[in-house]
Protein backbone atom coordinates (compact mmCIF):
# COMPACT_ATOMS: atom_id res chain seq x y z
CA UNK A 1 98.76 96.22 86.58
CA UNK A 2 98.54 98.85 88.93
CA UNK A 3 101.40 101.86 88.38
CA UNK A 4 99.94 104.10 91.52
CA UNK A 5 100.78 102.82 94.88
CA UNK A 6 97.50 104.09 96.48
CA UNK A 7 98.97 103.95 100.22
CA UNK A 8 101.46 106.28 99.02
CA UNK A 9 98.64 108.63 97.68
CA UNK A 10 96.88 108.47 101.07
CA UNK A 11 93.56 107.32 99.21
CA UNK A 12 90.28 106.32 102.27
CA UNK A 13 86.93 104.84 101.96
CA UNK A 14 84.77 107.43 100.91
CA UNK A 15 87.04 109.96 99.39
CA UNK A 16 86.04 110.98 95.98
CA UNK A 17 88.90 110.63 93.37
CA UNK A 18 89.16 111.11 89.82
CA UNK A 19 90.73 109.01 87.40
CA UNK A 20 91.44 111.42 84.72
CA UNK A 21 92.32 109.65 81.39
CA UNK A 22 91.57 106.47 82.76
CA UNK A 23 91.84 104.24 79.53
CA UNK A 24 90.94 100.66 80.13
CA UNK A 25 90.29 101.68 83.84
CA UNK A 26 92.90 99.81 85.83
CA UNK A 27 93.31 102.09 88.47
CA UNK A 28 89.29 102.77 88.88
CA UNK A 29 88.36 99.26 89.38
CA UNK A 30 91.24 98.83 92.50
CA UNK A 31 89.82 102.02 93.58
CA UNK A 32 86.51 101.35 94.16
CA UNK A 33 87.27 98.22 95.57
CA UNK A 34 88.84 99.88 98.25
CA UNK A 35 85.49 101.67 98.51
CA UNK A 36 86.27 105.28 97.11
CA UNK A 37 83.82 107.34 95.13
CA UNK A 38 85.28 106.86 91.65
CA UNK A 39 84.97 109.13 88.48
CA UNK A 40 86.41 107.59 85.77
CA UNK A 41 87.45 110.35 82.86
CA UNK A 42 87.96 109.74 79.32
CA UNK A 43 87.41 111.37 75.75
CA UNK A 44 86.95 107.55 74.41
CA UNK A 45 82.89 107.04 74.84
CA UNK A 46 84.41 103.27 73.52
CA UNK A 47 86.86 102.72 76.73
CA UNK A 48 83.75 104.66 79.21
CA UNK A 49 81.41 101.99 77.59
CA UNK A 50 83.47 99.35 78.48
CA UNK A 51 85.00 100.74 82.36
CA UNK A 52 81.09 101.40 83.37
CA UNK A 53 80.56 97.96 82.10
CA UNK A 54 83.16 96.27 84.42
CA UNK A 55 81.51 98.27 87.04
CA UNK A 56 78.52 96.82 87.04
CA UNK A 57 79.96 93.52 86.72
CA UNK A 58 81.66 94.21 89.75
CA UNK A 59 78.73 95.52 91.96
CA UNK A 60 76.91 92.36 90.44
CA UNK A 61 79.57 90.63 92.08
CA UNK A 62 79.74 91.69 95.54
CA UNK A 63 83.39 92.81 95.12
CA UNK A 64 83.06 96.37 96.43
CA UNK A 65 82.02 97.35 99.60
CA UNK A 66 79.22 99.42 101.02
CA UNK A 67 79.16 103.43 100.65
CA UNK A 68 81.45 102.72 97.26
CA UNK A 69 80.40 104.52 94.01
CA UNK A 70 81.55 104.58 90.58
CA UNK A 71 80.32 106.59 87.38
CA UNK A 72 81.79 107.50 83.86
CA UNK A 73 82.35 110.82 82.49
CA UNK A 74 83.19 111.83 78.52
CA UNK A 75 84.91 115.21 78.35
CA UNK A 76 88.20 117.02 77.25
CA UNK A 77 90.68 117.03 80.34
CA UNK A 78 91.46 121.09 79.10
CA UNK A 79 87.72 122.21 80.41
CA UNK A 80 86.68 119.28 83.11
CA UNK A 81 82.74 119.49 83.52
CA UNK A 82 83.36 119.41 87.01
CA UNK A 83 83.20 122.40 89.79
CA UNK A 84 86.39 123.55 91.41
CA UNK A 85 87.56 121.44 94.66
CA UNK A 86 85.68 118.48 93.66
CA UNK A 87 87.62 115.93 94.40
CA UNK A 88 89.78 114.67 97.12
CA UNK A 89 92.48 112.95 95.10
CA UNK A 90 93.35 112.58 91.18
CA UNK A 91 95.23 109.89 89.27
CA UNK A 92 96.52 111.24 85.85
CA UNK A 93 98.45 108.15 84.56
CA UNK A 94 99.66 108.22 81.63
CA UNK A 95 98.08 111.10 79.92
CA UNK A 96 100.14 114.47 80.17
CA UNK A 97 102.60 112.90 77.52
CA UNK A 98 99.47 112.69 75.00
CA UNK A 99 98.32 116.13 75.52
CA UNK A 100 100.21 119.02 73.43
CA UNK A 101 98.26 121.69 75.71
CA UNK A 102 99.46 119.84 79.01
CA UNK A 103 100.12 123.26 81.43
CA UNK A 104 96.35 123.41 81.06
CA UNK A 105 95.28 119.97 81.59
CA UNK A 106 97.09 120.09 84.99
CA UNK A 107 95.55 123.92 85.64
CA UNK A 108 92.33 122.27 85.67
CA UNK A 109 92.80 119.05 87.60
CA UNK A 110 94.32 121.19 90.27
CA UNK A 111 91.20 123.14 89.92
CA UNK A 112 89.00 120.63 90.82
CA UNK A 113 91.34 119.42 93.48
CA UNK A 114 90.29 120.41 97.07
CA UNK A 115 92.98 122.00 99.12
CA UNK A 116 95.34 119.59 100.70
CA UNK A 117 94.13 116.99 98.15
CA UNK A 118 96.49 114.64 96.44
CA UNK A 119 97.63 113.73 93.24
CA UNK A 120 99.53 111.20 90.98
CA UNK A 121 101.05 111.72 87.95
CA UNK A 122 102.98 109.32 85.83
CA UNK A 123 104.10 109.60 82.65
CA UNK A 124 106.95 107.39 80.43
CA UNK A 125 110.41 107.71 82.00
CA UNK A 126 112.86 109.48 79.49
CA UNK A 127 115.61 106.82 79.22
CA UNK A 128 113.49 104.13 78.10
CA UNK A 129 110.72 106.53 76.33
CA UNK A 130 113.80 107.73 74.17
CA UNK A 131 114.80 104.12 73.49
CA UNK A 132 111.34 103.74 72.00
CA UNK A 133 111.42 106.76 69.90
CA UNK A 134 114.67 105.86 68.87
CA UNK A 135 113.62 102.30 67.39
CA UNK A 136 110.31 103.29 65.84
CA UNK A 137 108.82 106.41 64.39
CA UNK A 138 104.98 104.73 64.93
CA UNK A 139 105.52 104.38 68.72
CA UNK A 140 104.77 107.41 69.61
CA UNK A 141 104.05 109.77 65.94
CA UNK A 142 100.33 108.25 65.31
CA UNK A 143 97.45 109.81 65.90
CA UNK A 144 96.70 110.43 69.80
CA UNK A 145 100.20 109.34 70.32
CA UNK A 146 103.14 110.53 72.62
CA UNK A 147 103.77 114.02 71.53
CA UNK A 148 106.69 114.84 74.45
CA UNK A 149 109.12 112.94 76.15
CA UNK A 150 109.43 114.60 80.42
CA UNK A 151 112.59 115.11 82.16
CA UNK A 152 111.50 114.42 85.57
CA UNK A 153 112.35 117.90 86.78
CA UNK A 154 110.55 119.47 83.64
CA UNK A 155 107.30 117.84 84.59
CA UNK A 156 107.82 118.98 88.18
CA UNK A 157 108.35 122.29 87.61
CA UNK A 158 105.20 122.36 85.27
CA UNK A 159 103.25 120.85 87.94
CA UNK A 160 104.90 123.32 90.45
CA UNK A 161 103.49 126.30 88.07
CA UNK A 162 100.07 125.12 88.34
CA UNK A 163 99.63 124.96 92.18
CA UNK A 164 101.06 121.62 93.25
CA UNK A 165 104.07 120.86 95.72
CA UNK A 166 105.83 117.86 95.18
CA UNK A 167 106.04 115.04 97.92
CA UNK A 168 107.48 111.76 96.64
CA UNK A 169 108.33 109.76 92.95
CA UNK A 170 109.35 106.43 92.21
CA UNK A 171 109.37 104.04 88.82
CA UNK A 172 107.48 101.47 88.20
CA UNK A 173 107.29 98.38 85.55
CA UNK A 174 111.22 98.31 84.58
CA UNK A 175 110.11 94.63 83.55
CA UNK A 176 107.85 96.41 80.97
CA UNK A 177 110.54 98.34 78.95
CA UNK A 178 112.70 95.61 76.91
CA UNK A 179 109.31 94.01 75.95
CA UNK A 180 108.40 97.97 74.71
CA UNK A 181 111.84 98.24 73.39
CA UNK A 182 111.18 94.84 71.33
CA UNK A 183 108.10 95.47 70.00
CA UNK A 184 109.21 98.91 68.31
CA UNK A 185 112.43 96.66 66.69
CA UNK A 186 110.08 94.40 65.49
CA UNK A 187 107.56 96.65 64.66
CA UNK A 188 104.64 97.88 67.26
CA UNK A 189 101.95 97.04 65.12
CA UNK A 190 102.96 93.11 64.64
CA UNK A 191 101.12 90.83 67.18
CA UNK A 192 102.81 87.46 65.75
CA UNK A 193 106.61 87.71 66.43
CA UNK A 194 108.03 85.01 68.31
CA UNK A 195 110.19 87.64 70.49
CA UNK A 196 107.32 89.70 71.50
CA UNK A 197 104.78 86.87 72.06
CA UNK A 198 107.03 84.84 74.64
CA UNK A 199 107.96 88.39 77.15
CA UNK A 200 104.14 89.11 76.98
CA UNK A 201 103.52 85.86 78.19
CA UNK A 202 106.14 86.33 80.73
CA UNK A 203 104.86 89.05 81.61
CA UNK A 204 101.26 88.48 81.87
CA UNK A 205 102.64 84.81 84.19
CA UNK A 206 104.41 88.03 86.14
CA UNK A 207 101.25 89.87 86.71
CA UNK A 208 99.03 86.89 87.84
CA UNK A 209 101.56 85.07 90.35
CA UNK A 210 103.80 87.90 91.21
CA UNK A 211 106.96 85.29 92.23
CA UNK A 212 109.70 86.46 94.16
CA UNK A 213 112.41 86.49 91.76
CA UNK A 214 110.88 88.65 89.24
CA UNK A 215 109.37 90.85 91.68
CA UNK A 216 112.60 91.66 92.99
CA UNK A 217 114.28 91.81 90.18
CA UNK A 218 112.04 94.65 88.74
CA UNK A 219 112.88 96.94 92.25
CA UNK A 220 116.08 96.60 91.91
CA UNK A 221 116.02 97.44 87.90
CA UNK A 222 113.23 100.33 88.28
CA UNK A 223 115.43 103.01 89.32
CA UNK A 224 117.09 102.99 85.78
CA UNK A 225 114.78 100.87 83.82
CA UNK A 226 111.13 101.94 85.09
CA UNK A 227 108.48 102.48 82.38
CA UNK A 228 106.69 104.91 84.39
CA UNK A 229 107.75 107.55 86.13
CA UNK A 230 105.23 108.26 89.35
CA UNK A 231 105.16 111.31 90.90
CA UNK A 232 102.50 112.49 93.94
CA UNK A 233 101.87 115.81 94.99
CA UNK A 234 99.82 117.92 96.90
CA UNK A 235 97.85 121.29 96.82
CA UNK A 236 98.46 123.37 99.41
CA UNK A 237 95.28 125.84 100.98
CA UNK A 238 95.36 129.20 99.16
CA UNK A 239 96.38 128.06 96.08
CA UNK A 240 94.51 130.39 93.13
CA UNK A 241 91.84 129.00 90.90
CA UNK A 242 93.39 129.05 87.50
């Protein structure tokens, strides 16, 4: 499940990008099957063991193409081991909302960004992120757990401070919110409800065979329902290292 559209972010074969938080590494593995020059970021060496894994699987595989290249990096995203203007692109999904010191996490990806370079952020949209905080204390007050929920035009003009111009935002995965919305009813830690058991099924049916009702039912609900909020940006030539 892919929350970047990467024709929107301008991504090419060859460009070097940097998945910063990556997580489970959804977004790395489309990228470097599209033949980029993937860094995948994380502070969990468990979820690095596991990305670098799937990318030798894939190599093994013949499922990316020549001149494609993808490593693993462990690190804090508030002092990236990486020079400045190092990367063409970066994808910070889901990750600013976890972050108390987030004005400094997005100093330093712009940092490393090279001028003109793009980025995407996403983070939880407020109406349903407040839902979820409004059903269950554990969604979000655990450890490593949601400590902020953005308005959109808060996280812009954050973003804005650090060096980046906005270009375009859209929401994504509106389908994804009433499941979110019943497992914090039912309790976010309980992996046997009924409820919660059939939408994930649903969903995952969604994700593998993508039919046409569903598909446009979740474009017409993202506007209000979206999960994610996706926002891409640019940094214009001059911009000061922070």
């Amino acid at each position: 499940m892919l929350t970047v559209d990467f024709d929107t972010l301008g991504v090419r074969p060859g460009q070097r990008v940097l998945d910063l938080g990556c997580g489970a590494g959804r977004h790395a593995f489309e990228l470097y099957r599209r033949g980029l020059r993937v860094v995948a970021f994380d502070h969990a060496e468990q979820d690095l063991a596991e990305v670098s894994a799937m990318f030798a699987a894939m190599e093994q595989e013949g499922e990316v193409p020549d001149g494609a290249e993808a490593t693993t990096v462990q690190g804090d995203a508030l002092d990236l081991p990486f020079p400045d203007e190092s990367f063409d692109h970066v994808i910070a999904s889901e990750i600013l909302e976890h972050i108390p010191a987030d004005e400094q996490a997005m100093r330093e990806l712009v940092r490393v960004l090279k001028p003109g370079g793009r980025v995407s952020v996403t983070v939880p949209s407020r109406f349903p992120e407040r839902v979820c905080w409004a059903l269950s204390e554990r969604y979000h007050d655990v450890e490593g757990g949601h400590v902020r929920i953005y308005r959109r035009n808060q996280l812009l003009d954050r973003l804005r401070a650090a060096g980046l111009r906005p270009v375009h935002h859209h929401h994504a995965h509106a389908l994804h919110s009433p499941y979110w919305w019943l497992k914090c009813a039912v309790g976010v830690e309980r992996t046997d409800h009924p409820l919660t058991g059939l939408y994930h099924r649903m969903l995952v049916w969604d994700m593998l065979s993508a039919p046409w009702l569903t598909r446009t039912l979740e474009r017409l609900l993202n506007p209000v329902l979206g999960k994610s909020v996706v926002t891409y940006l640019y940094k214009p030539a001059g911009v000061a290292v922070a």
